[in-house]
N, C-alpha and C. Protein backbone atom coordinates (compact mmCIF):
# COMPACT_ATOMS: atom_id res chain seq x y z
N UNK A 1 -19.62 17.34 -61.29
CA UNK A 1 -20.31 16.13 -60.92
C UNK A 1 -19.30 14.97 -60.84
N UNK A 2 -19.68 14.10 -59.75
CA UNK A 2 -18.57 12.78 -59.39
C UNK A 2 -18.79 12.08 -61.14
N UNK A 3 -17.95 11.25 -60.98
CA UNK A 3 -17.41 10.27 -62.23
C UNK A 3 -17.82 9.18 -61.42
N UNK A 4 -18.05 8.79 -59.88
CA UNK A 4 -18.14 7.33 -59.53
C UNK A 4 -19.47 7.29 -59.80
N UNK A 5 -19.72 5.60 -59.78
CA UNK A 5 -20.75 5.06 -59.65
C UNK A 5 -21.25 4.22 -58.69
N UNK A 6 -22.54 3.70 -58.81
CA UNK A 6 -23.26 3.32 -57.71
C UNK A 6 -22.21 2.27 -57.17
N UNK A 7 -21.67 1.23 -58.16
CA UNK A 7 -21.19 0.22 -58.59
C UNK A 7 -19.45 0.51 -57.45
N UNK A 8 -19.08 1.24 -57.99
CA UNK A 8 -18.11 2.19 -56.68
C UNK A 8 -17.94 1.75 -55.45
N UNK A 9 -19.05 2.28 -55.25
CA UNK A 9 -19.80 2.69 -53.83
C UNK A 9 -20.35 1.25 -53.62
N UNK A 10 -20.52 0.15 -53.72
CA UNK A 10 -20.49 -1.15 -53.57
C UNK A 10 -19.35 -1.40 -53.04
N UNK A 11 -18.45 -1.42 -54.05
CA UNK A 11 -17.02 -1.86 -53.68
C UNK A 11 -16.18 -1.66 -52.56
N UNK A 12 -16.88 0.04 -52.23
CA UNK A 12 -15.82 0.74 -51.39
C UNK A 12 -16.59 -0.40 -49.85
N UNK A 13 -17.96 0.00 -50.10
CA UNK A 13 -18.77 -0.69 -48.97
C UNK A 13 -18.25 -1.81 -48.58
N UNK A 14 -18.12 -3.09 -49.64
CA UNK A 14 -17.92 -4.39 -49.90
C UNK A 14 -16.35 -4.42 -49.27
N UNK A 15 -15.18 -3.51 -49.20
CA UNK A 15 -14.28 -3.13 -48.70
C UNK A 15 -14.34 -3.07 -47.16
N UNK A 16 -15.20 -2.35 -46.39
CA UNK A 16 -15.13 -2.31 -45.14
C UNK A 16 -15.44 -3.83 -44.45
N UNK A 17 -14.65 -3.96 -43.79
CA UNK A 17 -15.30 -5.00 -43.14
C UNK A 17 -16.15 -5.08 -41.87
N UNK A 18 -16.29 -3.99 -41.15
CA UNK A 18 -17.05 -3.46 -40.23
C UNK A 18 -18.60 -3.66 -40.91
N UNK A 19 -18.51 -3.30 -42.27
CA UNK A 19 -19.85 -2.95 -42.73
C UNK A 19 -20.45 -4.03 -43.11
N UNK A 20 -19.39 -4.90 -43.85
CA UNK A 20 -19.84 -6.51 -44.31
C UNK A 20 -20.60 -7.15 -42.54
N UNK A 21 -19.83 -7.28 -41.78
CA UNK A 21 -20.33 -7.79 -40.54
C UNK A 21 -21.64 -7.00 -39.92
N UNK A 22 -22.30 -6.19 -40.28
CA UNK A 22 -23.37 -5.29 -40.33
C UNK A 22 -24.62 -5.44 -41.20
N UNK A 23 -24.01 -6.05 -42.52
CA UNK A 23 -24.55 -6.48 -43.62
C UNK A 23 -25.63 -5.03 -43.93
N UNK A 24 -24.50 -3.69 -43.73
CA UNK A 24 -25.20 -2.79 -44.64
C UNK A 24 -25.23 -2.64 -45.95
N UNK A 25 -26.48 -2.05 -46.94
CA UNK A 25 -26.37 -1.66 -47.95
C UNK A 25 -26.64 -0.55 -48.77
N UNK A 26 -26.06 -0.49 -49.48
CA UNK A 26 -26.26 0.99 -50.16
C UNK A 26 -26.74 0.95 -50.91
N UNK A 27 -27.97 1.81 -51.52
CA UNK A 27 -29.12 1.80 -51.92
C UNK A 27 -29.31 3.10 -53.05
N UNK A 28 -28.62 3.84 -52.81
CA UNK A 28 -28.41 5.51 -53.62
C UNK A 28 -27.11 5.25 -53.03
N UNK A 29 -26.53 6.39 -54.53
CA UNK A 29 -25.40 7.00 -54.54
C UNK A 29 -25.44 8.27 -56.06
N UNK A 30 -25.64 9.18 -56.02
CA UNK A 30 -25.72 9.96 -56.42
C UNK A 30 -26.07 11.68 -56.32
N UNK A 31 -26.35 12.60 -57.06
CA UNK A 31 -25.89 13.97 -56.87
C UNK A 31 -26.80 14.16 -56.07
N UNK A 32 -27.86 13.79 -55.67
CA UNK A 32 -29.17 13.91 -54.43
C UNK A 32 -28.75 13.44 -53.21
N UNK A 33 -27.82 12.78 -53.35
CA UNK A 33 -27.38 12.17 -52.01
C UNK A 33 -26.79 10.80 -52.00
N UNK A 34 -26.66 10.07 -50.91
CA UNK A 34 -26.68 8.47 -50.45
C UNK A 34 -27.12 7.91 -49.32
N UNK A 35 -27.93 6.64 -49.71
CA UNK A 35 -29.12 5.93 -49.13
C UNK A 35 -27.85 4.60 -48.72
N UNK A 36 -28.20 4.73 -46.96
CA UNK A 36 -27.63 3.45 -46.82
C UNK A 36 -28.63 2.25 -46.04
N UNK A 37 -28.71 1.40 -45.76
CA UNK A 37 -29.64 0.68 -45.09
C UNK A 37 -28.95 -0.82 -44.28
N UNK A 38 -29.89 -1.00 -43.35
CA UNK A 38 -29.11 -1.93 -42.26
C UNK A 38 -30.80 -2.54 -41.48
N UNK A 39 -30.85 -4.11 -41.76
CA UNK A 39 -31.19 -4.56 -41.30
C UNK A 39 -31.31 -4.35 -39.65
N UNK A 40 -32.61 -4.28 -39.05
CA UNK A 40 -32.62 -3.85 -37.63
C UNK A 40 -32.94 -6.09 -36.72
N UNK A 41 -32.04 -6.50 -36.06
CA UNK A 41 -31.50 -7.59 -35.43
C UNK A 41 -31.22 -7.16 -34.12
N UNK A 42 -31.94 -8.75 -33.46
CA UNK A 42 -31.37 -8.58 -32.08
C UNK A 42 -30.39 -8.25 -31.63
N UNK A 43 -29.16 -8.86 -32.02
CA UNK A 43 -27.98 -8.22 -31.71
C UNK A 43 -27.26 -6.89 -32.24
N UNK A 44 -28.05 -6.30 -32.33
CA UNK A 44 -27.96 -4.63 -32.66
C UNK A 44 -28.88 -3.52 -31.84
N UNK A 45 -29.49 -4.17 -30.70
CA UNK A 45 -30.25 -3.61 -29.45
C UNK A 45 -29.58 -3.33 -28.73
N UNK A 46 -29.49 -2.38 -27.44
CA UNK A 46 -29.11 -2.08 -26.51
C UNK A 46 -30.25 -2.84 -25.20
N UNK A 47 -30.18 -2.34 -23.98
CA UNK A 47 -30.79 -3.39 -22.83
C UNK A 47 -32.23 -3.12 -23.13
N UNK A 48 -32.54 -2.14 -23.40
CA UNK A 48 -34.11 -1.78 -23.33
C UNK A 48 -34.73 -2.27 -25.22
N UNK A 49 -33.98 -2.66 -25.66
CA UNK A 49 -34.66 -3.38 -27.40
C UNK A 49 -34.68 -2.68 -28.23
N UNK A 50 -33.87 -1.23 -27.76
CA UNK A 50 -33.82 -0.20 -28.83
C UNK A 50 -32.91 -0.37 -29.65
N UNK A 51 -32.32 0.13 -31.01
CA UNK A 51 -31.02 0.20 -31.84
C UNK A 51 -30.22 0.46 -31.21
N UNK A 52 -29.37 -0.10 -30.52
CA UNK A 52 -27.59 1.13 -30.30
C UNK A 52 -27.66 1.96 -30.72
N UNK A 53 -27.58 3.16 -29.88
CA UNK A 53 -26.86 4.65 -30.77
C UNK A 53 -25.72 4.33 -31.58
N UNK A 54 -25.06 3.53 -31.07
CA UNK A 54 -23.42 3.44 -31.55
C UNK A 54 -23.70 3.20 -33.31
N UNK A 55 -24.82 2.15 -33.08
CA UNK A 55 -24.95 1.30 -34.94
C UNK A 55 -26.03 2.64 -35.49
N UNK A 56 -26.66 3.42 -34.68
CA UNK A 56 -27.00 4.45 -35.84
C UNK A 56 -25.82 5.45 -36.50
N UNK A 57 -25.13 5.74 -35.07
CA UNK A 57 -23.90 6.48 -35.35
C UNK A 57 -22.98 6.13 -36.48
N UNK A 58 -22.74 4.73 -36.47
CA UNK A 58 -22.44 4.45 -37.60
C UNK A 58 -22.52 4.70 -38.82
N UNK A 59 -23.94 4.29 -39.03
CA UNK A 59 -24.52 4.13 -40.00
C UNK A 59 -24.79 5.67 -40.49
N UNK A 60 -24.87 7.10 -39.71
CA UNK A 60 -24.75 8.21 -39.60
C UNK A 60 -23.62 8.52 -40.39
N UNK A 61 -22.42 8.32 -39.63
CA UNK A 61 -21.37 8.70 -40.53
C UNK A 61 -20.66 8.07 -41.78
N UNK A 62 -21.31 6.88 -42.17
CA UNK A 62 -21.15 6.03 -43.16
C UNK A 62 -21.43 7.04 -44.04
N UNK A 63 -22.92 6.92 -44.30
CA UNK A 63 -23.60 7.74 -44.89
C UNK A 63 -23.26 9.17 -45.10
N UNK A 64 -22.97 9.52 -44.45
CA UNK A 64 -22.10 11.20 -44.30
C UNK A 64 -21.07 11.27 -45.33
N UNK A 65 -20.04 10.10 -44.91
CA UNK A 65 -18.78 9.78 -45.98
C UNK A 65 -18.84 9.42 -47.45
N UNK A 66 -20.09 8.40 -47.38
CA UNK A 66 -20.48 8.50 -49.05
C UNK A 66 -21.00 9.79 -50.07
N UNK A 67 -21.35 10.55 -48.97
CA UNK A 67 -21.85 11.57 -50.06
C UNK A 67 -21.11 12.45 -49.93
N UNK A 68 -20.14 12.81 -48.94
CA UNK A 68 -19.09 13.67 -49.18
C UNK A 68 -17.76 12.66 -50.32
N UNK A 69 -17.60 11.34 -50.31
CA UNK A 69 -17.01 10.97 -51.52
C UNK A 69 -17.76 11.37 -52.72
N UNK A 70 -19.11 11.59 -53.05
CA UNK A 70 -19.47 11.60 -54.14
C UNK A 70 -18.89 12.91 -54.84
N UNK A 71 -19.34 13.97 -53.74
CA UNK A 71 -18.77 15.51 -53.88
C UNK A 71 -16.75 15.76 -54.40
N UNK A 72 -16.50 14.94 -53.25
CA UNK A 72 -15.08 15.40 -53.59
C UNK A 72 -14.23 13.99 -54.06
N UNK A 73 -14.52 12.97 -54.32
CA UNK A 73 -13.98 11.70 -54.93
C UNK A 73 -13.62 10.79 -53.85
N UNK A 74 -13.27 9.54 -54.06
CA UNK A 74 -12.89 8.88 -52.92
C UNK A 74 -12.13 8.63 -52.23
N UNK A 75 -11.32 9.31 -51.99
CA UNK A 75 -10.20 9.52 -50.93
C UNK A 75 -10.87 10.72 -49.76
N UNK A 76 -11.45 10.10 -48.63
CA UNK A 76 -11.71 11.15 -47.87
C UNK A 76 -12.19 10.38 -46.84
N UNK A 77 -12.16 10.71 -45.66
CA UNK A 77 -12.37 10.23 -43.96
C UNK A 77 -13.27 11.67 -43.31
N UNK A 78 -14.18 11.24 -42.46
CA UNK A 78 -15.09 11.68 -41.71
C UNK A 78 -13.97 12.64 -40.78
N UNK A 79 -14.49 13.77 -41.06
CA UNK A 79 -13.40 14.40 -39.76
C UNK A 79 -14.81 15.02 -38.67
N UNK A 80 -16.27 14.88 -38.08
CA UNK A 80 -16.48 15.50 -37.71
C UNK A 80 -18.09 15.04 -37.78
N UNK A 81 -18.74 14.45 -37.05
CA UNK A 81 -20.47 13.77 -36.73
C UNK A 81 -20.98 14.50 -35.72
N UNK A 82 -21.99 15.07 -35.96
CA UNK A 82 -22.81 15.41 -34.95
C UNK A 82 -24.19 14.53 -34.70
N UNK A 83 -24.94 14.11 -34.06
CA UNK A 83 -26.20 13.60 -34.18
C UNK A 83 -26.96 13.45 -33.21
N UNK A 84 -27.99 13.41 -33.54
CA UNK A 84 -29.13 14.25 -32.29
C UNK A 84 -30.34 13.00 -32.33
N UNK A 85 -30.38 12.22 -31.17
CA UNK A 85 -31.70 11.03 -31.49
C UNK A 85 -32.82 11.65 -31.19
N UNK A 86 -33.81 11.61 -31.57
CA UNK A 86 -35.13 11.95 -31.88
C UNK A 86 -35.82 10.69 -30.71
N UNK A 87 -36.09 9.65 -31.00
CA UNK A 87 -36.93 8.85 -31.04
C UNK A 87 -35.94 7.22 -31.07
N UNK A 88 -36.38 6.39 -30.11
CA UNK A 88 -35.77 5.70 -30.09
C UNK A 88 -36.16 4.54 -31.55
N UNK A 89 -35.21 3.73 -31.81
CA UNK A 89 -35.48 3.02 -33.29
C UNK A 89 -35.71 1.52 -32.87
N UNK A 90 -37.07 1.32 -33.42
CA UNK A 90 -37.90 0.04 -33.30
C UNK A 90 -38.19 -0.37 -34.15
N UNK A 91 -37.99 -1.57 -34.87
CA UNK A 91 -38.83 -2.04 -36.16
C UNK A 91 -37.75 -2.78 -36.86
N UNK A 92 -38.02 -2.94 -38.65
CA UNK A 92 -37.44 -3.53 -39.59
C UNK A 92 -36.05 -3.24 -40.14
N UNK A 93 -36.05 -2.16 -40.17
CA UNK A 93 -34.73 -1.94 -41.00
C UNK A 93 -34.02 0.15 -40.69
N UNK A 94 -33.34 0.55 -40.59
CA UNK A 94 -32.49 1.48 -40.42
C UNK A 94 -32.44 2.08 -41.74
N UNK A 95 -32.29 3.32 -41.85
CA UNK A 95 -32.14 3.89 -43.27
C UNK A 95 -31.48 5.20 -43.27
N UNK A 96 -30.64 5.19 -43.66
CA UNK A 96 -29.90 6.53 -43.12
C UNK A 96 -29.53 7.62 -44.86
N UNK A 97 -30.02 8.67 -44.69
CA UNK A 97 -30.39 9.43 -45.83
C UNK A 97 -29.46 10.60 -45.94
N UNK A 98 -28.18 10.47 -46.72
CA UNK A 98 -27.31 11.98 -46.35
C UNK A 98 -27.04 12.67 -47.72
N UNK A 99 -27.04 13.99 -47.65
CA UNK A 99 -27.01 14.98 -48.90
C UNK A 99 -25.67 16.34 -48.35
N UNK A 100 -24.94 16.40 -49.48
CA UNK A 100 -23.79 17.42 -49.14
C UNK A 100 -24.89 18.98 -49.13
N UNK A 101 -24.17 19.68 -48.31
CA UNK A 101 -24.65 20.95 -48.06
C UNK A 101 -24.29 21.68 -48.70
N UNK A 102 -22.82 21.32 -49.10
CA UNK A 102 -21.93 22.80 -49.38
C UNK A 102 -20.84 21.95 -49.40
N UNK A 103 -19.57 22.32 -50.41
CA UNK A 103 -18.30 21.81 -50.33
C UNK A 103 -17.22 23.13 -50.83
N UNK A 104 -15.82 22.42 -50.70
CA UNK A 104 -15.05 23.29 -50.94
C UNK A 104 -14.04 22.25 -51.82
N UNK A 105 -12.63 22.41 -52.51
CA UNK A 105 -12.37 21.48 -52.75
C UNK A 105 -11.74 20.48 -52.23
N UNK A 106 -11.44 20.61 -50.76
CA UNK A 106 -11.45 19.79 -50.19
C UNK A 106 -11.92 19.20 -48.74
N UNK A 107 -13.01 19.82 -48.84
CA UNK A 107 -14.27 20.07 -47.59
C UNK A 107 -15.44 20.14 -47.90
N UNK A 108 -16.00 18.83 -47.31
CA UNK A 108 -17.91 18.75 -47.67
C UNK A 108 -18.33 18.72 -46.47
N UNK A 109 -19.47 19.44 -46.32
CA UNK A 109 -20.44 19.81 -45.38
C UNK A 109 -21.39 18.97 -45.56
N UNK A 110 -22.52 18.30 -44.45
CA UNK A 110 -23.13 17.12 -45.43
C UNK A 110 -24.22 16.91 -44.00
N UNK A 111 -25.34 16.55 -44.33
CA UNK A 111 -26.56 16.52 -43.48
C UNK A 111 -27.16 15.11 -43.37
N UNK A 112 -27.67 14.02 -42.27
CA UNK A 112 -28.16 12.87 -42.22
C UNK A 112 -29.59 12.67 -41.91
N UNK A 113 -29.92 11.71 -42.35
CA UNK A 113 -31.21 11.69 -41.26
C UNK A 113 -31.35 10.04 -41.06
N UNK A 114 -31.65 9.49 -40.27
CA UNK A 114 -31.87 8.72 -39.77
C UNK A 114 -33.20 7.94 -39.68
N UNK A 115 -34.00 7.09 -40.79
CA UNK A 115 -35.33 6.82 -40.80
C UNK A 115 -35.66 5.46 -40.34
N UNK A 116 -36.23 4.94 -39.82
CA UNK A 116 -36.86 3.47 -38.99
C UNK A 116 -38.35 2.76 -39.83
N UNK A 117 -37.76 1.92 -40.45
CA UNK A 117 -38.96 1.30 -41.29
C UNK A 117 -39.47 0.09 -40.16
N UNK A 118 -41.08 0.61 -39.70
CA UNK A 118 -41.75 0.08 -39.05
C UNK A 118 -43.30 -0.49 -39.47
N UNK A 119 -43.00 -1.48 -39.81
CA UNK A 119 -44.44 -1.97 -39.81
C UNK A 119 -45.34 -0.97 -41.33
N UNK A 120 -44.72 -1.30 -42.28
CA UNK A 120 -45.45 -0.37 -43.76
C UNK A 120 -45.17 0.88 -43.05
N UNK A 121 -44.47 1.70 -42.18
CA UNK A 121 -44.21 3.23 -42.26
C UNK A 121 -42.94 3.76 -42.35
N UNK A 122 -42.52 4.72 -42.07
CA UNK A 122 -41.59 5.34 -41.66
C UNK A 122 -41.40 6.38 -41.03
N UNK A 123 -40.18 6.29 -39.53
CA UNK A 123 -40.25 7.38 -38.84
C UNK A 123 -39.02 8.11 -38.31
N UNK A 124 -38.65 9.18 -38.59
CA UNK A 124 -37.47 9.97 -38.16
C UNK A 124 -37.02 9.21 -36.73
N UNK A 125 -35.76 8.96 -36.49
CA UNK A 125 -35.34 8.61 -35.41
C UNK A 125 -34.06 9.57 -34.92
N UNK A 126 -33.31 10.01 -36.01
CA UNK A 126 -31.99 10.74 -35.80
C UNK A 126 -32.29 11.59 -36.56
N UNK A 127 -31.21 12.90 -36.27
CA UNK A 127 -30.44 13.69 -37.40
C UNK A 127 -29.62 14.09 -36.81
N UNK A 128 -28.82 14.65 -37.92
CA UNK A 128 -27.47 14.79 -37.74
C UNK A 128 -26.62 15.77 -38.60
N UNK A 129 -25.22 15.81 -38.70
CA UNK A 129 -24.25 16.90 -39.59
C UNK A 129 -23.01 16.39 -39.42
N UNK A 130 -22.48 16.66 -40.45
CA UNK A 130 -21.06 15.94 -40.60
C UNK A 130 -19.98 16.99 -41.43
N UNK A 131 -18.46 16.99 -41.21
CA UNK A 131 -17.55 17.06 -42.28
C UNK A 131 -16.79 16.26 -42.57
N UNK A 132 -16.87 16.41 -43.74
CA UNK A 132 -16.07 15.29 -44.66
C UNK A 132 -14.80 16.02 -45.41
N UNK A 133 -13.61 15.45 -45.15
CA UNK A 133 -11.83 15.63 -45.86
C UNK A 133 -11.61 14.85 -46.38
N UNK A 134 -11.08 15.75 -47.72
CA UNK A 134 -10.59 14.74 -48.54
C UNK A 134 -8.95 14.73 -48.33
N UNK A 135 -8.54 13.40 -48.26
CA UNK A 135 -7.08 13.12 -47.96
C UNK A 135 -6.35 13.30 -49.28
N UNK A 136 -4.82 13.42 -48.91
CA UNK A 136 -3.87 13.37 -50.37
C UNK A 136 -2.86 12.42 -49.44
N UNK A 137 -2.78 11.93 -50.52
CA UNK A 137 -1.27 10.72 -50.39
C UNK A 137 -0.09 11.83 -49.99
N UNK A 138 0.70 11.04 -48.75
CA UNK A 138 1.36 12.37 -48.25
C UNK A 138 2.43 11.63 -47.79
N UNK A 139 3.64 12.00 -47.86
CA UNK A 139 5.26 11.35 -46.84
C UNK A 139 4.59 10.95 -45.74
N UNK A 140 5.43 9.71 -44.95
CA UNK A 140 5.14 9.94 -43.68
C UNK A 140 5.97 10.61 -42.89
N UNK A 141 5.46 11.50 -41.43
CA UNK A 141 6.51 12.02 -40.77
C UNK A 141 7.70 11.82 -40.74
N UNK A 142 8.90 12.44 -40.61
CA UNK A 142 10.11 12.54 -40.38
C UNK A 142 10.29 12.18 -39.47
N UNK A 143 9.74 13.08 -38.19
CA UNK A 143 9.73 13.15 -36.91
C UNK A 143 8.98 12.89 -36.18
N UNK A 144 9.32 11.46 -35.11
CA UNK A 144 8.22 10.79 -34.20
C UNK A 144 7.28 11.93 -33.61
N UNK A 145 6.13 11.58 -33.79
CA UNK A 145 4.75 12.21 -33.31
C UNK A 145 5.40 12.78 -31.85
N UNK A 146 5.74 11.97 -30.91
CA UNK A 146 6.19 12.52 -29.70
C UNK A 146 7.38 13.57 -29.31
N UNK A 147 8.16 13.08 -30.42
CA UNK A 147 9.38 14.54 -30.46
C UNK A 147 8.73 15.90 -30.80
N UNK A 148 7.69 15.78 -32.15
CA UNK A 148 7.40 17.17 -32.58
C UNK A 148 6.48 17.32 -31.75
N UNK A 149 5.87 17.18 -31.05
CA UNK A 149 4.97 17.86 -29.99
C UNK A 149 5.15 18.49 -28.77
N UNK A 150 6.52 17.64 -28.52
CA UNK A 150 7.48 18.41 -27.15
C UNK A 150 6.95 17.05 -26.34
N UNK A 151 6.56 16.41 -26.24
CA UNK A 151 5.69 15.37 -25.09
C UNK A 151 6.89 14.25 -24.53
């Protein structure tokens, strides 16, 4: 079981600045998963008044990454989102719900869903799948990216 806490997972959030300008928040963080949430705003529509895919996508793999940090600690980057829209997203607020599947020790498998708080309900809008790597502090190359490739 992770050693971080919710409190963490603030910080790391409070860290992005993509996310500050989003004014997402995280809501869960623990062995069930992580709950992220995002105010739904005009300027987060596409032409027709729906959410951007892009800001669910986001918010998709945000969510993906927190709970694969929970699994394997916090050093780790999204290597890998899949997501499938359901239903276009109308209403109050975005909620994106992700739980690890399966890990290795340094590979989490990890599942999203995507919920739309409308008017006292809630309704599936996305899902999705992700992998999550965990990084190690590493030299940097020797050799320019373009030499070792032949390019």
């Amino acid at each position: 079981m992770s050693e971080l806490t919710i409190e963490d997972a603030h910080h790391a959030l409070e860290a992005q600045p993509f996310s500050v300008l989003l004014g997402t928040r995280i809501t869960r963080f623990d062995h069930l998963g992580t709950t992220l949430e995002l105010d739904i705003r005009p300027d987060l529509l596409q032409q027709n008044g729906y959410v951007h895919g892009g800001v669910q996508c986001y918010l998709a793999d945000n969510a993906l990454t927190f709970a694969g940090g929970y699994a394997l600690g916090p050093m780790v980057l999204t290597s890998g989102v899949n997501l499938t829209y359901l239903r276009p997203a109308t209403g109050e607020t975005l909620i994106a719900h992700a739980t690890v599947l399966d890990k290795t020790s340094s590979t989490a498998a990890a599942q999203v869903e995507i919920l739309v708080l409308h008017e006292d309900s809630e309704y599936r809008s996305a899902l999705g799948t992700g992998t999550i790597s965990a990084i190690r502090p590493q030299d940097p190359p020797t050799v320019p990216l373009a030499q070792s490739c032949g390019c």
